[in-house]
N, C-alpha and C. Protein backbone atom coordinates (compact mmCIF):
# COMPACT_ATOMS: atom_id res chain seq x y z
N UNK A 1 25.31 121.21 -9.26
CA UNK A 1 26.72 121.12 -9.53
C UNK A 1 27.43 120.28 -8.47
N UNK A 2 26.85 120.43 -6.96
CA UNK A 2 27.59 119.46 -6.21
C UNK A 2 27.45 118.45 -6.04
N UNK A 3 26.28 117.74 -7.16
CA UNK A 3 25.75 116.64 -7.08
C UNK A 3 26.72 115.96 -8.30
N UNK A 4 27.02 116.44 -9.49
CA UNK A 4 28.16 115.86 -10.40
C UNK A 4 29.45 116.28 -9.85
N UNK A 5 30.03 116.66 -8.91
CA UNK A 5 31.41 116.80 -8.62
C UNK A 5 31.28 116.19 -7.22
N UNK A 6 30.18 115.54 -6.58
CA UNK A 6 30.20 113.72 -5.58
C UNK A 6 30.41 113.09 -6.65
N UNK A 7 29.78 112.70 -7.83
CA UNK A 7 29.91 111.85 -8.64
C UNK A 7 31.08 111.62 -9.30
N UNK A 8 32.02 112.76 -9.43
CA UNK A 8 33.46 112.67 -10.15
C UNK A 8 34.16 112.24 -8.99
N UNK A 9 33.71 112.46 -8.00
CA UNK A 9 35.13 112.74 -6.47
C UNK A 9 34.73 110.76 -6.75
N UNK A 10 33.71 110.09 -6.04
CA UNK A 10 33.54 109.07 -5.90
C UNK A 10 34.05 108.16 -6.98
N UNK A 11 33.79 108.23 -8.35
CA UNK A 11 34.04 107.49 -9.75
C UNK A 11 35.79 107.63 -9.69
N UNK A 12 36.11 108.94 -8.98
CA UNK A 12 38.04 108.91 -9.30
C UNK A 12 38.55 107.79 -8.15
N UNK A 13 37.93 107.71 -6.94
CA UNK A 13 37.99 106.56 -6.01
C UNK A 13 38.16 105.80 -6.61
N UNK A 14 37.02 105.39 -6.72
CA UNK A 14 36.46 103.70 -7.31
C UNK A 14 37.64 103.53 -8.34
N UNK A 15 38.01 103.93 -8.95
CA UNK A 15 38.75 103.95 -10.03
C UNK A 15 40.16 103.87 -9.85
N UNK A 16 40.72 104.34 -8.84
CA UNK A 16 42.27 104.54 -8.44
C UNK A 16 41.84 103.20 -6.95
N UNK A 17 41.19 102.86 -6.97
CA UNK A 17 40.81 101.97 -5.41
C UNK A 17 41.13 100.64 -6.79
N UNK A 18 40.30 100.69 -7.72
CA UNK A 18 40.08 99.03 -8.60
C UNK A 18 41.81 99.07 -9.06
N UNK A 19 42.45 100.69 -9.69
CA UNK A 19 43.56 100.15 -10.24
C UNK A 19 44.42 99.62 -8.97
N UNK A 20 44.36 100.31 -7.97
CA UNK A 20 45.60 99.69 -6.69
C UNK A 20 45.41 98.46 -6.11
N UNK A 21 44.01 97.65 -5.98
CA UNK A 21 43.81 96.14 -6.43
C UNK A 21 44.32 95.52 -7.27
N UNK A 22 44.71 95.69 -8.06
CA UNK A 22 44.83 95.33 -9.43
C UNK A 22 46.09 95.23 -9.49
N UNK A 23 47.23 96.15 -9.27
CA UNK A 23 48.50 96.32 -8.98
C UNK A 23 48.74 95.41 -7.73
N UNK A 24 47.78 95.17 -6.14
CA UNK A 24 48.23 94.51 -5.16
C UNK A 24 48.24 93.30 -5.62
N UNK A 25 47.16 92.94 -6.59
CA UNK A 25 46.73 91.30 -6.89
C UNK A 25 48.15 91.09 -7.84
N UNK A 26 48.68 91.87 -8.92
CA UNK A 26 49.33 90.95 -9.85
C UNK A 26 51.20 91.13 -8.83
N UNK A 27 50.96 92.12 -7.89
CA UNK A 27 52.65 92.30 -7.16
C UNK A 27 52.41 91.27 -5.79
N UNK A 28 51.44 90.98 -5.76
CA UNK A 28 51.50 89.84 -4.14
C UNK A 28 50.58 88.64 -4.69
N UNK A 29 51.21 87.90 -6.00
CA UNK A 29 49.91 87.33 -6.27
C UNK A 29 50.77 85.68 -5.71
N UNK A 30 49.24 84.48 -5.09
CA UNK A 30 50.26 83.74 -4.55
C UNK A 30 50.07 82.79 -5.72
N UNK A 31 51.30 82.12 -5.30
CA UNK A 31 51.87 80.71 -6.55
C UNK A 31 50.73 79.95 -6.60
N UNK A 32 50.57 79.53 -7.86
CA UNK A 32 49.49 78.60 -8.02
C UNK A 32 49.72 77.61 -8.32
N UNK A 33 49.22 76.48 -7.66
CA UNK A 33 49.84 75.07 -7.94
C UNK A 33 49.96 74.10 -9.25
N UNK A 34 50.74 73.81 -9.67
CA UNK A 34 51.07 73.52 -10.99
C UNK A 34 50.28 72.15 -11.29
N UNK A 35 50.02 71.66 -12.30
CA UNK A 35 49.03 70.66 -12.28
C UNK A 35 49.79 69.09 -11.73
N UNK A 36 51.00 69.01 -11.74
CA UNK A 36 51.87 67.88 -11.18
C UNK A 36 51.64 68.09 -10.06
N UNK A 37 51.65 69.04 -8.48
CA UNK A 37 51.35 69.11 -7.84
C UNK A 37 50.42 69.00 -7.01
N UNK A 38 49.13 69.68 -8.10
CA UNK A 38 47.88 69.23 -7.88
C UNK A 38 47.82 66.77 -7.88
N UNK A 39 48.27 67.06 -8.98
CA UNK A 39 48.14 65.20 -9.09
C UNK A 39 48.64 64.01 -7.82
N UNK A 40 50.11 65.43 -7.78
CA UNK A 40 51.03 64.08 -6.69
C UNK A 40 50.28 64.69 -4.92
N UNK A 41 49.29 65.44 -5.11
CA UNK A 41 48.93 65.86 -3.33
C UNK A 41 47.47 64.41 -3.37
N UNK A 42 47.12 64.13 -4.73
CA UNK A 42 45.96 63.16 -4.47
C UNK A 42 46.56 61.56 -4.36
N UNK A 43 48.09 61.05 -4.76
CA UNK A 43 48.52 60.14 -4.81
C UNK A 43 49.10 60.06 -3.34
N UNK A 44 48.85 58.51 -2.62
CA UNK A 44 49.13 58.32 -1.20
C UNK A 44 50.70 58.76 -0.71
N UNK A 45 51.22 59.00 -1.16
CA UNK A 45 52.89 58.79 -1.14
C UNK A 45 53.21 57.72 -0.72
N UNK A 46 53.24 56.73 -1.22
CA UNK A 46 53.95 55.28 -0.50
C UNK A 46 54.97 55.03 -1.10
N UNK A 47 55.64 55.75 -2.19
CA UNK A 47 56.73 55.76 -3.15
C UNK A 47 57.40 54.46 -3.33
N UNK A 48 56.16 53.55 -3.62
CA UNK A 48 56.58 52.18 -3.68
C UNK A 48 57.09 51.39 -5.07
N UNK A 49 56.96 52.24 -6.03
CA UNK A 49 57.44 51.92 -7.31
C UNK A 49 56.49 50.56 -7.62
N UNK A 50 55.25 50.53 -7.63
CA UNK A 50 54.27 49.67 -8.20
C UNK A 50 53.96 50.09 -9.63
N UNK A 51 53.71 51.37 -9.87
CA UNK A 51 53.08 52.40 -11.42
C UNK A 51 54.11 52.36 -12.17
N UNK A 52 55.57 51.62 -11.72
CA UNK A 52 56.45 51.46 -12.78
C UNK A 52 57.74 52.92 -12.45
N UNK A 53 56.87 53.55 -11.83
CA UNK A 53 57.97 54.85 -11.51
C UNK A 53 58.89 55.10 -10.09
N UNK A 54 59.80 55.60 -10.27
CA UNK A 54 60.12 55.83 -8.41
C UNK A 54 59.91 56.20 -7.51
N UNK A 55 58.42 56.93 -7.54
CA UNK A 55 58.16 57.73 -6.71
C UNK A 55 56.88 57.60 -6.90
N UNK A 56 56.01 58.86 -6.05
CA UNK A 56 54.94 58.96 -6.15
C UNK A 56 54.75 60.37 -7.21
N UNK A 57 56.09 61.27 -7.04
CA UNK A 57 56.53 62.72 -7.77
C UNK A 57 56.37 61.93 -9.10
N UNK A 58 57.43 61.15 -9.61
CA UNK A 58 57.85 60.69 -11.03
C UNK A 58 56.37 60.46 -11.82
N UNK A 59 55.65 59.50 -10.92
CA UNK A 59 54.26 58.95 -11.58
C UNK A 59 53.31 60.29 -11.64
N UNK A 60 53.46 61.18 -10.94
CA UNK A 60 52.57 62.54 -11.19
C UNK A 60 52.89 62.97 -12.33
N UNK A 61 54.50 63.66 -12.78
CA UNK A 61 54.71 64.24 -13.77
C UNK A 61 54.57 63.59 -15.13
N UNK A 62 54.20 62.03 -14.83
CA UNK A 62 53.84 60.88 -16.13
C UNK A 62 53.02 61.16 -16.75
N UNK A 63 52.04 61.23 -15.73
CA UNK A 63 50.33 61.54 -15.73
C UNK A 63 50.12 62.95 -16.26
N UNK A 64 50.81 64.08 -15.76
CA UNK A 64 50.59 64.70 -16.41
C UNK A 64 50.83 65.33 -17.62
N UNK A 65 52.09 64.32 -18.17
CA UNK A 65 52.60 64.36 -19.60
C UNK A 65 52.24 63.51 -20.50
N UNK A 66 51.10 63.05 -19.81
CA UNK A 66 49.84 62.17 -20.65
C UNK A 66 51.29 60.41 -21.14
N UNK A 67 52.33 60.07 -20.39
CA UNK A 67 52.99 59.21 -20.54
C UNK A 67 52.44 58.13 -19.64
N UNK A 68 52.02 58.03 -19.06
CA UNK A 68 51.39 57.36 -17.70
C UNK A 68 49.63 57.47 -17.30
N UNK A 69 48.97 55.85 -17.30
CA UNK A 69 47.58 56.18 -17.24
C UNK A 69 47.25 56.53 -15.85
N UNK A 70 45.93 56.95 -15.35
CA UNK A 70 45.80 57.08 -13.76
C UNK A 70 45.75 55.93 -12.77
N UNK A 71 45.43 54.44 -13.55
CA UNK A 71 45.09 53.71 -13.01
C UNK A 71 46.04 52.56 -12.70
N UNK A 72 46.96 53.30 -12.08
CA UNK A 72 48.32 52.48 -11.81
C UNK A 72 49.05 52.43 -10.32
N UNK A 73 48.04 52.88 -9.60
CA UNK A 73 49.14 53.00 -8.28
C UNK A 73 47.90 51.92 -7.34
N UNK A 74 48.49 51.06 -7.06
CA UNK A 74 47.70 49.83 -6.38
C UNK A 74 47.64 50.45 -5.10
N UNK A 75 48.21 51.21 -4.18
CA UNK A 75 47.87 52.06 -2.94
C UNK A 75 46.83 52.55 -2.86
N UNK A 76 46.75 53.59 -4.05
CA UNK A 76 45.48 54.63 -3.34
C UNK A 76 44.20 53.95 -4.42
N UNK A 77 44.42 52.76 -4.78
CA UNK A 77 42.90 52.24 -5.30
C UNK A 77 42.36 53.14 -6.21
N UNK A 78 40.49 52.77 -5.80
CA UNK A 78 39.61 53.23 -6.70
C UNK A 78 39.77 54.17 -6.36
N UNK A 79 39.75 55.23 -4.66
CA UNK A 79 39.50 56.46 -4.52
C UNK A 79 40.47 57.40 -5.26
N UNK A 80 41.80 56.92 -5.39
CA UNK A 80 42.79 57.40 -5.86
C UNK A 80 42.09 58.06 -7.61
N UNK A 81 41.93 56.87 -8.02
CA UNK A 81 41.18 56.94 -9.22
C UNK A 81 40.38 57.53 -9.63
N UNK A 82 39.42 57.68 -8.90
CA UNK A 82 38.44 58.35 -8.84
C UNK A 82 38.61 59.84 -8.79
N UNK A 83 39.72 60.47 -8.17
CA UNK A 83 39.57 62.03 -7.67
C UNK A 83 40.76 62.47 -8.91
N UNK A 84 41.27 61.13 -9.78
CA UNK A 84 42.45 61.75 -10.54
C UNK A 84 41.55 62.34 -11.46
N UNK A 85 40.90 61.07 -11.53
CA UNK A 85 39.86 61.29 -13.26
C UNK A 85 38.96 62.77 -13.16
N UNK A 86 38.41 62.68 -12.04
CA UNK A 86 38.13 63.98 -11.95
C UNK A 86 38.61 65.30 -11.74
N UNK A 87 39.63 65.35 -11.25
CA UNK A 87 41.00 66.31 -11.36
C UNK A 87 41.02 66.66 -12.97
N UNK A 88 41.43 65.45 -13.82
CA UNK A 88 42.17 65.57 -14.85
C UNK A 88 40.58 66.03 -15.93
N UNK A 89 39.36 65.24 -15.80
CA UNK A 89 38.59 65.13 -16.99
C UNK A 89 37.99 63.94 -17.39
N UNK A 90 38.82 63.16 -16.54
CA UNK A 90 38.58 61.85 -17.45
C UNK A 90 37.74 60.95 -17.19
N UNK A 91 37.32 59.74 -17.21
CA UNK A 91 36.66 58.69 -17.04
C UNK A 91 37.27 58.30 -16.12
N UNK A 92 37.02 57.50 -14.78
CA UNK A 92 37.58 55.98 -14.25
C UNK A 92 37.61 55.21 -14.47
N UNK A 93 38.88 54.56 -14.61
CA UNK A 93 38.80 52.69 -14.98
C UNK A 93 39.28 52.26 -13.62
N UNK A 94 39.18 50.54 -13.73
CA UNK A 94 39.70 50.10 -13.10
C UNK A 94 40.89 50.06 -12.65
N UNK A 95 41.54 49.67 -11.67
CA UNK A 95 43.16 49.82 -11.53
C UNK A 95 43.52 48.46 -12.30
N UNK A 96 44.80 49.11 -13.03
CA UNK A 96 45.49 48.22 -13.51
C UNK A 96 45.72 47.05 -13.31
N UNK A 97 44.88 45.61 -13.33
CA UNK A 97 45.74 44.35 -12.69
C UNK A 97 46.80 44.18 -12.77
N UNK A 98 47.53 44.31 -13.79
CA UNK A 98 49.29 44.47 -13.86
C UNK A 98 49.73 45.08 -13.00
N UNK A 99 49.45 45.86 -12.25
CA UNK A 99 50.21 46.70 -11.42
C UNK A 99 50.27 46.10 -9.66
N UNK A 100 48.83 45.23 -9.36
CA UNK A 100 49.06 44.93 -8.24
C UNK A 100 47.22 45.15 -7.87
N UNK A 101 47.19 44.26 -6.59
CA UNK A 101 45.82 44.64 -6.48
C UNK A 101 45.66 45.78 -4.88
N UNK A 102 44.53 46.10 -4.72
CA UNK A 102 44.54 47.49 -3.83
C UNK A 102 44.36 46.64 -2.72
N UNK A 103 44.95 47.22 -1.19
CA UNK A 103 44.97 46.55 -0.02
C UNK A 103 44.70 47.55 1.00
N UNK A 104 43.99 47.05 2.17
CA UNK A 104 44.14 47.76 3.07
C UNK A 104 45.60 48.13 4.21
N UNK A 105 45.38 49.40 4.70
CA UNK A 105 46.93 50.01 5.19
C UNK A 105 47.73 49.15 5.59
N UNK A 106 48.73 48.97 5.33
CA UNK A 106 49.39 47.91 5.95
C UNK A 106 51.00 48.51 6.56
N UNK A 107 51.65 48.11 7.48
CA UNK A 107 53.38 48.21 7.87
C UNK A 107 53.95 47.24 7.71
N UNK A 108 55.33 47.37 7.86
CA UNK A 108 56.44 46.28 8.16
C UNK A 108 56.24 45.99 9.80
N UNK A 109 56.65 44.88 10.05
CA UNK A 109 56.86 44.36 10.92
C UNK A 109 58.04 43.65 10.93
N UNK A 110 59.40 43.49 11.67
CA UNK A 110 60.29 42.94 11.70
C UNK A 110 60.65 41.97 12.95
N UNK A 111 60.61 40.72 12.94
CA UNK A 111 60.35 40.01 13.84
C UNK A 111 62.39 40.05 14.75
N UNK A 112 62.46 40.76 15.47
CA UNK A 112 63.58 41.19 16.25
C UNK A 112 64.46 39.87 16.87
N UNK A 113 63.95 38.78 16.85
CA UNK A 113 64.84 37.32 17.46
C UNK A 113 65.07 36.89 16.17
N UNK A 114 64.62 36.83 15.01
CA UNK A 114 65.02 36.13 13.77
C UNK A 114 66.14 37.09 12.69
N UNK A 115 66.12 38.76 12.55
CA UNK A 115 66.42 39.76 12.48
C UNK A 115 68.42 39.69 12.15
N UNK A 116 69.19 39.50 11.37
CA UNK A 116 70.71 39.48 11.77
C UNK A 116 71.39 40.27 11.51
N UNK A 117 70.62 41.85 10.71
CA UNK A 117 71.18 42.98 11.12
C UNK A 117 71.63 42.92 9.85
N UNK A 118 71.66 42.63 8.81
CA UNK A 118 72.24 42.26 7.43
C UNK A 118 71.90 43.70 6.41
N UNK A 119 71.08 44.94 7.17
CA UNK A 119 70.71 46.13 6.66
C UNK A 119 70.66 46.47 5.17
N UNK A 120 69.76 45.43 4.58
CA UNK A 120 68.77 45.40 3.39
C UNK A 120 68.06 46.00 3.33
N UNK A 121 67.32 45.54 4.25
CA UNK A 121 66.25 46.29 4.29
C UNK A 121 65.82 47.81 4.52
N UNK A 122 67.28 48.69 5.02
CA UNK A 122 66.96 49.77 5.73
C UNK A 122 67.73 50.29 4.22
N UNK A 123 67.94 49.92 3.69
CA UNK A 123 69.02 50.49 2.26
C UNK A 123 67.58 50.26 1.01
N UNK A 124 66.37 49.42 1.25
CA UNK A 124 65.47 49.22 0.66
C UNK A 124 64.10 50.38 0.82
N UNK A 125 64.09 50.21 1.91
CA UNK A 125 63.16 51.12 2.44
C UNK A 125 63.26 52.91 2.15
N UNK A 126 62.68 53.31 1.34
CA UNK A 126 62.39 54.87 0.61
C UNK A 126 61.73 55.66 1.06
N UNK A 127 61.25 55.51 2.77
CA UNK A 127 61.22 56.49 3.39
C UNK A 127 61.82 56.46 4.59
N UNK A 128 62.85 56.23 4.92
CA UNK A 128 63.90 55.34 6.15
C UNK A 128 62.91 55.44 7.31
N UNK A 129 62.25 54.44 7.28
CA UNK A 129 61.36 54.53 8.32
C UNK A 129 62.18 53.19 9.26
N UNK A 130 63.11 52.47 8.85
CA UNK A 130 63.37 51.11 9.72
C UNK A 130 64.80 51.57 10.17
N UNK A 131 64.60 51.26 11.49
CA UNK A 131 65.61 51.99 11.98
C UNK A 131 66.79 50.44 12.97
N UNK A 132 68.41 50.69 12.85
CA UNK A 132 69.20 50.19 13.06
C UNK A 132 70.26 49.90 12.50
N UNK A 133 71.43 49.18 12.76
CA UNK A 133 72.24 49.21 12.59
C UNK A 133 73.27 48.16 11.72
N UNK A 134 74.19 47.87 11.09
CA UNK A 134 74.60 46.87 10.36
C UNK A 134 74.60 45.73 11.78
N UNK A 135 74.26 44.08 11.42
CA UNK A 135 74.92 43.53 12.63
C UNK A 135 74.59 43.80 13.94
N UNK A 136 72.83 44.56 13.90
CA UNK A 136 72.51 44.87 15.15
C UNK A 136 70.75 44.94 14.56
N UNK A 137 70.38 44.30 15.38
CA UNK A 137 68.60 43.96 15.38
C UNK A 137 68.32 45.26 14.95
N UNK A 138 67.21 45.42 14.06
CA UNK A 138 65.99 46.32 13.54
C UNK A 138 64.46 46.86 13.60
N UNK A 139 64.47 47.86 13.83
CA UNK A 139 63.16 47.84 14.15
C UNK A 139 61.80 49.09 13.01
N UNK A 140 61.29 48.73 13.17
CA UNK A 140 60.09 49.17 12.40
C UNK A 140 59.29 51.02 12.80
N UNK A 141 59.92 51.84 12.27
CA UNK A 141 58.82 53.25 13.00
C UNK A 141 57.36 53.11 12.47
N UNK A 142 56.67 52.59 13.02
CA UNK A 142 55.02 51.84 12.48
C UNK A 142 54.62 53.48 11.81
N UNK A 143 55.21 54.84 12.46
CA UNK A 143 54.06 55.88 12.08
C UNK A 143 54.89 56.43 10.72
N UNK A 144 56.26 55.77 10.50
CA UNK A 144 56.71 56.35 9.33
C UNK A 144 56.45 55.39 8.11
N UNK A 145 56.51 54.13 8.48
CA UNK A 145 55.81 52.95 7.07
C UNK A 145 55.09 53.60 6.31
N UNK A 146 55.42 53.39 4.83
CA UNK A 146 54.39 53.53 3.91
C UNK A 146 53.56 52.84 3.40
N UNK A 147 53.99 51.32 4.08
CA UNK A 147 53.35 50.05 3.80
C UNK A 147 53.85 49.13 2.11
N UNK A 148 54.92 49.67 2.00
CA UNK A 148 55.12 49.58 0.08
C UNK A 148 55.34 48.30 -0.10
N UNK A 149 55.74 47.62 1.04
CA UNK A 149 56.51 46.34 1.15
C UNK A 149 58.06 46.34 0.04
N UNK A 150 58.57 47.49 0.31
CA UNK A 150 59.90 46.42 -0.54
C UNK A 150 60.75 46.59 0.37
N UNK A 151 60.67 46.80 1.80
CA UNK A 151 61.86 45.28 2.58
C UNK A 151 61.75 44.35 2.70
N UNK A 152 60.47 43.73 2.15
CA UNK A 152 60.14 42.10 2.15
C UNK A 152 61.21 40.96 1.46
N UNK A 153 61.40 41.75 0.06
CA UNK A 153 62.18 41.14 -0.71
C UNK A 153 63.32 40.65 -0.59
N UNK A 154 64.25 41.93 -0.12
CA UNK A 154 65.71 41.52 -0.04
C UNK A 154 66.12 40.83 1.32
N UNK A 155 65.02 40.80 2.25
CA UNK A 155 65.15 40.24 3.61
C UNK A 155 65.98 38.88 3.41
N UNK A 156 66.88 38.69 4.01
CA UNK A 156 67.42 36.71 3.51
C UNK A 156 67.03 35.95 4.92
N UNK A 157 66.36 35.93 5.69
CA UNK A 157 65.86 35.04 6.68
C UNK A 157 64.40 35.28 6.70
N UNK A 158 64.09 36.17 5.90
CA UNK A 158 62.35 36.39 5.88
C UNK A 158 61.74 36.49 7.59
N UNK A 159 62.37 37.45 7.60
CA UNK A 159 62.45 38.13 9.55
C UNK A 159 60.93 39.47 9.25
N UNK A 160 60.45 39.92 7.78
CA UNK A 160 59.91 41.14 7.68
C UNK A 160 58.26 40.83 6.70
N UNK A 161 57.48 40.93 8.43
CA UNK A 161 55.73 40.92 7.64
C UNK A 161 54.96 41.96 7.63
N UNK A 162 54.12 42.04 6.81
CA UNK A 162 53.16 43.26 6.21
C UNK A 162 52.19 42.76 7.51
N UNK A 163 51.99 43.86 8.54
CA UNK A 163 50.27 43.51 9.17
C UNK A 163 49.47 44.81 8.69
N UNK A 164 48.23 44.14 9.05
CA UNK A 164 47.17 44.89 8.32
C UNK A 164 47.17 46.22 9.59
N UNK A 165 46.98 47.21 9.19
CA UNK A 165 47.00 48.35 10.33
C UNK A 165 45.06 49.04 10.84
N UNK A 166 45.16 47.98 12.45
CA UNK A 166 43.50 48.27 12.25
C UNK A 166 43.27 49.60 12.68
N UNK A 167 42.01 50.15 12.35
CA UNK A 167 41.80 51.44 12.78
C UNK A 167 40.92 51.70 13.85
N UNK A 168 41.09 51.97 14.66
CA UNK A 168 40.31 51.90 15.88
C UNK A 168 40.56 53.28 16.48
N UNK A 169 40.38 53.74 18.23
CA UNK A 169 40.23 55.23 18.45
C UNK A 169 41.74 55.66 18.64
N UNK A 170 42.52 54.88 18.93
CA UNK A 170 44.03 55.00 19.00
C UNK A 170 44.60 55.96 17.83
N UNK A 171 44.08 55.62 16.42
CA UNK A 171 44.86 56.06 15.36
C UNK A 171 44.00 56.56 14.16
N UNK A 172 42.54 56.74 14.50
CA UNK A 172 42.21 57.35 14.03
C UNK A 172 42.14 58.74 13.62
N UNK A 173 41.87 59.71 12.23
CA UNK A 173 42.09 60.70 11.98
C UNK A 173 41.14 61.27 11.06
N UNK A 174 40.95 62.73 11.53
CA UNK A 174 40.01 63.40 10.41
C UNK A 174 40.82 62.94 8.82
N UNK A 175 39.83 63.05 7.88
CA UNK A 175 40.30 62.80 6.38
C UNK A 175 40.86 64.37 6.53
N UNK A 176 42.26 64.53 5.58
CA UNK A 176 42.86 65.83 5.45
C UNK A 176 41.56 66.55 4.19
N UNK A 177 41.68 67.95 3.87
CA UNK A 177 41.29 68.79 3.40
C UNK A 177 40.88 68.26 1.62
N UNK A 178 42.52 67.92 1.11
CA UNK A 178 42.61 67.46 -0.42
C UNK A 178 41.77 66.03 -0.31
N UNK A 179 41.37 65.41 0.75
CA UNK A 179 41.32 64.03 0.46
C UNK A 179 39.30 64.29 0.71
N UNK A 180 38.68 65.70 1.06
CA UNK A 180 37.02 65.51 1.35
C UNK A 180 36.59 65.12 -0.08
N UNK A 181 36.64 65.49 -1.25
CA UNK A 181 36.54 65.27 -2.39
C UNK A 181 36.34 64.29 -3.23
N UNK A 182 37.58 63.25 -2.51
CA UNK A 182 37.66 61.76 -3.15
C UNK A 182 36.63 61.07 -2.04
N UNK A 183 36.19 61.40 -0.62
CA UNK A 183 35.97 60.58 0.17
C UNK A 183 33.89 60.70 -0.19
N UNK A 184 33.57 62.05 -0.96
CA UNK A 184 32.74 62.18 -0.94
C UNK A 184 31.76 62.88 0.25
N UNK A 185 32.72 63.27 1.23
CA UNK A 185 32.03 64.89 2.05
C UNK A 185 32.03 65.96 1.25
């Protein structure tokens, strides 16, 4: 008899232990990332409006409203491509030639003696990374560039160049967490 009333004492545990899991999991349960989120953490953010959209957000929620193909953001290239298609299901294609071809990292550079303060460029720039004043020389935050190039355009003395950003021990960095996947660790 005290061998079936361990067995009831233990089974009412187990049992009131699985339901109060069960209650902790669905009252503390954490947010799960929505599939736009998932898309726009694999897109570079350079919010350069190449994919036709304003952002790097806008072109996620495209993609995932099946309005927008993956192979449109000339930044994050093939790898980009590569980790969408597999995210999403799909095949890889090539990146869009229409859209631009893929480059290595690049910044603004604003050449400061040619420069007349005409603040285009800082009204252009979508992540205010260029910093100054109307009528007062400009300068470049190299670690905030997204490399998108559109202060190139409206520049009117063509004072603003793309350099290639080399990587050496100065600025090198582990690949983040979301990005082992596409890199193939």
């Amino acid at each position: 008899m005290t061998v079936i009333s361990a067995l009831l004492v233990v089974g009412s545990l187990a049992l009131a232990s699985a339901l109060l899991m069960g209650y902790a999991a669905a009252r503390f349960q954490r947010e799960r990332l929505s599939l736009v989120d998932k898309i726009d953490a694999l897109l570079p953010q350079t919010q350069c409006g190449q994919c036709s959209y304003p952002g790097c957000r806008p072109y996620a929620e495209a993609i995932a409203r099946g309005d927008a193909d993956i192979n449109q953001c000339p930044p994050g290239g093939a790898l980009t491509i590569g980790a969408l298609a597999e995210l999403l299901g799909r095949d890889a294609k090539p990146l869009d030639p229409g859209r631009g071809t893929s480059k290595l990292k690049q910044v603004a550079f604003i050449d400061e003696a040619l420069c007349i303060g005409c603040f285009k460029c800082i009204l252009a720039c979508p992540v205010d990374a260029i910093l100054g004043a109307p009528k007062q020389m400009h300068t470049v935050v190299s670690s905030e560039c997204t490399g998108c190039e559109l202060c190139v355009e409206p520049c009117p003395v063509d004072c603003i160049d793309m350099r290639v950003v080399d990587q050496g021990m100065s600025n090198w960095r582990w690949p983040r967490p979301q990005d082992a996947p596409r890199m193939g660790l």
